[in-house]
C-alpha atoms as a PDB file:
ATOM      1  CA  UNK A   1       1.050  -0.862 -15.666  1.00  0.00           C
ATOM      2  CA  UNK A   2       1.641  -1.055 -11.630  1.00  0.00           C
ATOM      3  CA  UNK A   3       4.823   1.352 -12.211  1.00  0.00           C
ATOM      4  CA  UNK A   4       3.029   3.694 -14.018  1.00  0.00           C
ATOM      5  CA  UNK A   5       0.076   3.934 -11.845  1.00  0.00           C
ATOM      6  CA  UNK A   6       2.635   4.151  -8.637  1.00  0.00           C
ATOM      7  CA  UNK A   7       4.385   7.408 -10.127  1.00  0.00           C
ATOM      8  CA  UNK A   8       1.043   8.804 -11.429  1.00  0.00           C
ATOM      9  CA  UNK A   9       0.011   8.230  -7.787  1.00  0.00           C
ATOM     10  CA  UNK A  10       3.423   9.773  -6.075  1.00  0.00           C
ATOM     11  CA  UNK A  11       3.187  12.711  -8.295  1.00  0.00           C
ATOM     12  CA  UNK A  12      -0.657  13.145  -7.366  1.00  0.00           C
ATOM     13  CA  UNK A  13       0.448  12.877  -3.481  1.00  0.00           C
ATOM     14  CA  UNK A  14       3.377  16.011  -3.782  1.00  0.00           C
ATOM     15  CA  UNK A  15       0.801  17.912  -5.728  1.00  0.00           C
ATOM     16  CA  UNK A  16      -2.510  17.359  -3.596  1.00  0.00           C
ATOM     17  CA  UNK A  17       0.069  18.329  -0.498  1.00  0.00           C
ATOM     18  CA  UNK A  18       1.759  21.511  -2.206  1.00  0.00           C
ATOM     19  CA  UNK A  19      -2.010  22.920  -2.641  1.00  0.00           C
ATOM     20  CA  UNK A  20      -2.869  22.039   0.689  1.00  0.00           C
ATOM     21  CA  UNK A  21      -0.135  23.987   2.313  1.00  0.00           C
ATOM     22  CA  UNK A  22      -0.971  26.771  -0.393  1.00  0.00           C
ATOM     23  CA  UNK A  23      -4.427  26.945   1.256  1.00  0.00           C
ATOM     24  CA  UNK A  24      -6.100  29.726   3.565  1.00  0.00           C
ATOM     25  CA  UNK A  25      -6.198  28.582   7.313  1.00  0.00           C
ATOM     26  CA  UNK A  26      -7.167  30.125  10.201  1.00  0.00           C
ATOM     27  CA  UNK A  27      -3.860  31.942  10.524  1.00  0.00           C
ATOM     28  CA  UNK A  28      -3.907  32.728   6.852  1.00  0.00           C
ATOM     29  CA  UNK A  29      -0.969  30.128   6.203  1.00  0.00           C
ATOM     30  CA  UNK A  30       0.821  30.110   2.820  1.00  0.00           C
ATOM     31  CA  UNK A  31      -1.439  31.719   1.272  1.00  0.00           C
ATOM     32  CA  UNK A  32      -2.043  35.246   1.987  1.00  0.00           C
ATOM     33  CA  UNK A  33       2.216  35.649   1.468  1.00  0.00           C
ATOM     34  CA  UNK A  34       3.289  32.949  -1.374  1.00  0.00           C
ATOM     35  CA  UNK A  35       0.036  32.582  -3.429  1.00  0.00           C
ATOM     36  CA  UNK A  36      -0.458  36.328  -4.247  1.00  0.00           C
ATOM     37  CA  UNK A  37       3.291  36.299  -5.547  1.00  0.00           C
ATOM     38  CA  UNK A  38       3.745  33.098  -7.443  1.00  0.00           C
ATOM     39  CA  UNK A  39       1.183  33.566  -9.322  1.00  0.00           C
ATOM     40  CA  UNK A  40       0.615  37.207 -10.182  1.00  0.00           C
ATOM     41  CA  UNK A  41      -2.284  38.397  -8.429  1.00  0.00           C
ATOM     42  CA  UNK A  42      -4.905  36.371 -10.108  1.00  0.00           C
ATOM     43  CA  UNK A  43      -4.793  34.008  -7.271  1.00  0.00           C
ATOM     44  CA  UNK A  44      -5.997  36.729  -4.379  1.00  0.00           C
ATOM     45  CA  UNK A  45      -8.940  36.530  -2.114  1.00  0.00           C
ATOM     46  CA  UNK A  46     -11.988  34.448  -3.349  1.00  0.00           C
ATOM     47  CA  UNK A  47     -10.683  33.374  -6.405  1.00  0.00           C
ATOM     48  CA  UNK A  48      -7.932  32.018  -4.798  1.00  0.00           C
ATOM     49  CA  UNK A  49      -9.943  29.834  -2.054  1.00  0.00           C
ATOM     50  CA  UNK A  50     -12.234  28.617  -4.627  1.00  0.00           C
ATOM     51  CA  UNK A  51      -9.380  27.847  -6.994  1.00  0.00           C
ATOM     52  CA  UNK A  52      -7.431  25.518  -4.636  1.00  0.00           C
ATOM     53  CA  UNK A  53     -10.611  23.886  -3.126  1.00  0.00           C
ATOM     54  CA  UNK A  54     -11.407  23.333  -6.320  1.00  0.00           C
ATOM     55  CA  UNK A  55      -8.637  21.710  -7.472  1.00  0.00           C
ATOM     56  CA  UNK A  56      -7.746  20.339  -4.354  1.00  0.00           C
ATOM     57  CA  UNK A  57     -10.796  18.072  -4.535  1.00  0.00           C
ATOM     58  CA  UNK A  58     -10.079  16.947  -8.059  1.00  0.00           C
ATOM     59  CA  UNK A  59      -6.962  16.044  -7.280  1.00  0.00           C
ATOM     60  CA  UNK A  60      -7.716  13.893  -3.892  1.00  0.00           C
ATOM     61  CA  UNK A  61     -10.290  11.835  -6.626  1.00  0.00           C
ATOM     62  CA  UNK A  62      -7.653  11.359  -8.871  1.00  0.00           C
ATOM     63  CA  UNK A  63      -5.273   9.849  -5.902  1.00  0.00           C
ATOM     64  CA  UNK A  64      -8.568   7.578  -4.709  1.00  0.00           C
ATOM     65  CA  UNK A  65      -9.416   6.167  -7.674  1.00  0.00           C
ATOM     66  CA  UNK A  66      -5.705   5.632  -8.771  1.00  0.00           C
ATOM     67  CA  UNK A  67      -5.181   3.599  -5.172  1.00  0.00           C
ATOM     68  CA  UNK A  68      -8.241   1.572  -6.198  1.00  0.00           C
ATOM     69  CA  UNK A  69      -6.612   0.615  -9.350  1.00  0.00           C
ATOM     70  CA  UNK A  70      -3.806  -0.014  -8.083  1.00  0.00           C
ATOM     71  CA  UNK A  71      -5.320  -2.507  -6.108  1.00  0.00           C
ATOM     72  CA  UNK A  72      -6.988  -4.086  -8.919  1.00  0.00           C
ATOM     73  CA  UNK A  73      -3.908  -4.408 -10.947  1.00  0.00           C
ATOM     74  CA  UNK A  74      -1.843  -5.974  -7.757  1.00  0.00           C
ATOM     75  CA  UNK A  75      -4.615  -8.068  -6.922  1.00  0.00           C
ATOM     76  CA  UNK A  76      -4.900  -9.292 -10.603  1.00  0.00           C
ATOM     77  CA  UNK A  77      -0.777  -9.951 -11.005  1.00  0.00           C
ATOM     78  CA  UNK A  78      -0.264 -11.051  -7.724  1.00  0.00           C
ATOM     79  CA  UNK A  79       2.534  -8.989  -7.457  1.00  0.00           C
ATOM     80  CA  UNK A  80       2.829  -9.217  -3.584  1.00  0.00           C
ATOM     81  CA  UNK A  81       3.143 -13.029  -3.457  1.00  0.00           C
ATOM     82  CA  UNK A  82       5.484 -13.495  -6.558  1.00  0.00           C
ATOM     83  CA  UNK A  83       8.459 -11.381  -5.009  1.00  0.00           C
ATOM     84  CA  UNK A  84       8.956 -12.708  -1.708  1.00  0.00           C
ATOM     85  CA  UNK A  85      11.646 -11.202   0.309  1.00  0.00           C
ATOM     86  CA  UNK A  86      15.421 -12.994   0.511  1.00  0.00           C
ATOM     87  CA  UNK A  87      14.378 -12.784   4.146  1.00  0.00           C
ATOM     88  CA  UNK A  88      11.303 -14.693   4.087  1.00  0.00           C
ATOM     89  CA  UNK A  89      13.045 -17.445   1.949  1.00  0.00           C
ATOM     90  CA  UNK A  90      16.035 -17.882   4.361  1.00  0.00           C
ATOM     91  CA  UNK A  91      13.312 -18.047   7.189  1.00  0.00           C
ATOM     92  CA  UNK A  92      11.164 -20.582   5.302  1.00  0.00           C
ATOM     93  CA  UNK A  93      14.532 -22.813   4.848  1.00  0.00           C
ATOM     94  CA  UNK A  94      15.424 -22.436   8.150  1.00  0.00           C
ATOM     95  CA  UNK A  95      12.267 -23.879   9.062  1.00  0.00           C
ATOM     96  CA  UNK A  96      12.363 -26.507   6.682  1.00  0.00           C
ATOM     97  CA  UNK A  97      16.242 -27.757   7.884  1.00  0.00           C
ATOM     98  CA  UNK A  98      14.899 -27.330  11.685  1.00  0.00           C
ATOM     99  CA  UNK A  99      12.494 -29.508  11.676  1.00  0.00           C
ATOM    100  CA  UNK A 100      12.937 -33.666  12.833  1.00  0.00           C
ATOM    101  CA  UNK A 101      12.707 -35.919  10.500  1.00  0.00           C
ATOM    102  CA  UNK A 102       9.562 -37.795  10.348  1.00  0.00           C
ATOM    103  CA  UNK A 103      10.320 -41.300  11.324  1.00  0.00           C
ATOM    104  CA  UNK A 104       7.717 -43.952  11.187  1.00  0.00           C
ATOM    105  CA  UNK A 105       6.337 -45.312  14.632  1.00  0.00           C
ATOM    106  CA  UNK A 106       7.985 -48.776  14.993  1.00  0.00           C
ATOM    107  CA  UNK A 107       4.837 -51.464  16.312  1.00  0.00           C
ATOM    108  CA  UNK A 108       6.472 -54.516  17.623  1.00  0.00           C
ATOM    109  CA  UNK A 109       4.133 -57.606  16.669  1.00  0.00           C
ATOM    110  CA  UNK A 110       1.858 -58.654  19.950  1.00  0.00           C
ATOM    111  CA  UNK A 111      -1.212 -61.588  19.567  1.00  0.00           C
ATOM    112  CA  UNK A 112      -4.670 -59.742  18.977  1.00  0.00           C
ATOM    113  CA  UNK A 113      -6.663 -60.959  22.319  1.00  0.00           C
ATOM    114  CA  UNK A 114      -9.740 -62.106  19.904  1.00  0.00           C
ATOM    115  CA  UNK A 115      -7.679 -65.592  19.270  1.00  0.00           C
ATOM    116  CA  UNK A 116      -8.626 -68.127  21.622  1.00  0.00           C
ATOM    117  CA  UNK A 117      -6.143 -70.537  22.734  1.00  0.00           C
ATOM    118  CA  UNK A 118      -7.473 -74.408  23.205  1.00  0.00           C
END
């Protein structure tokens, strides 16, 4: 399910940016030169703005809702804390193997000063 929802999510990402470079800007951008041409025509002036808007914004709730998911689903496995790094393990051992041994205090047998000597 995660590895799914990752490439659904990567796939979303290159086409949410490709339509955002295809987009009008101030300067005209992409747009007036590779839209017109790629697709034909039908994607000139208006229709073309409202198109990629459009689409754009459908597209950047798809890649919201499929990062909450994903959340859900990583929460819910616990993928994160399953697969710790070979680098975090040597560290953790190190740690371990660097740290004193715990010895016990050694008390050395005195009178208590409640006993009264006669």
């Amino acid at each position: 399910m995660f590895s799914i929802l990752l490439v659904l999510l990567v796939v979303v990402a290159i086409l949410m940016t490709g339509l955002i470079l295809l987009q009008k800007s101030e300067g005209s951008g992409m747009s007036g030169s590779s839209a017109a041409s790629m697709f034909g025509g039908v994607l000139t002036g208006s229709a073309a703005g409202n198109f990629l808007t459009k689409t754009t914004a459908i597209l950047a709730t798809v890649f919201f809702v499929l990062c909450a998911l994903l959340s859900l689903v990583v929460a819910k496995t616990d993928i994160a804390g399953t697969h710790q790094s070979g680098l975090r393990n040597e560290l953790t051992a190190e740690e371990q193997a660097a740290q004193p041994l715990q010895s016990t205090p050694v008390t050395t047998e005195t009178e208590p000063a409640s006993v009264d000597k006669k």
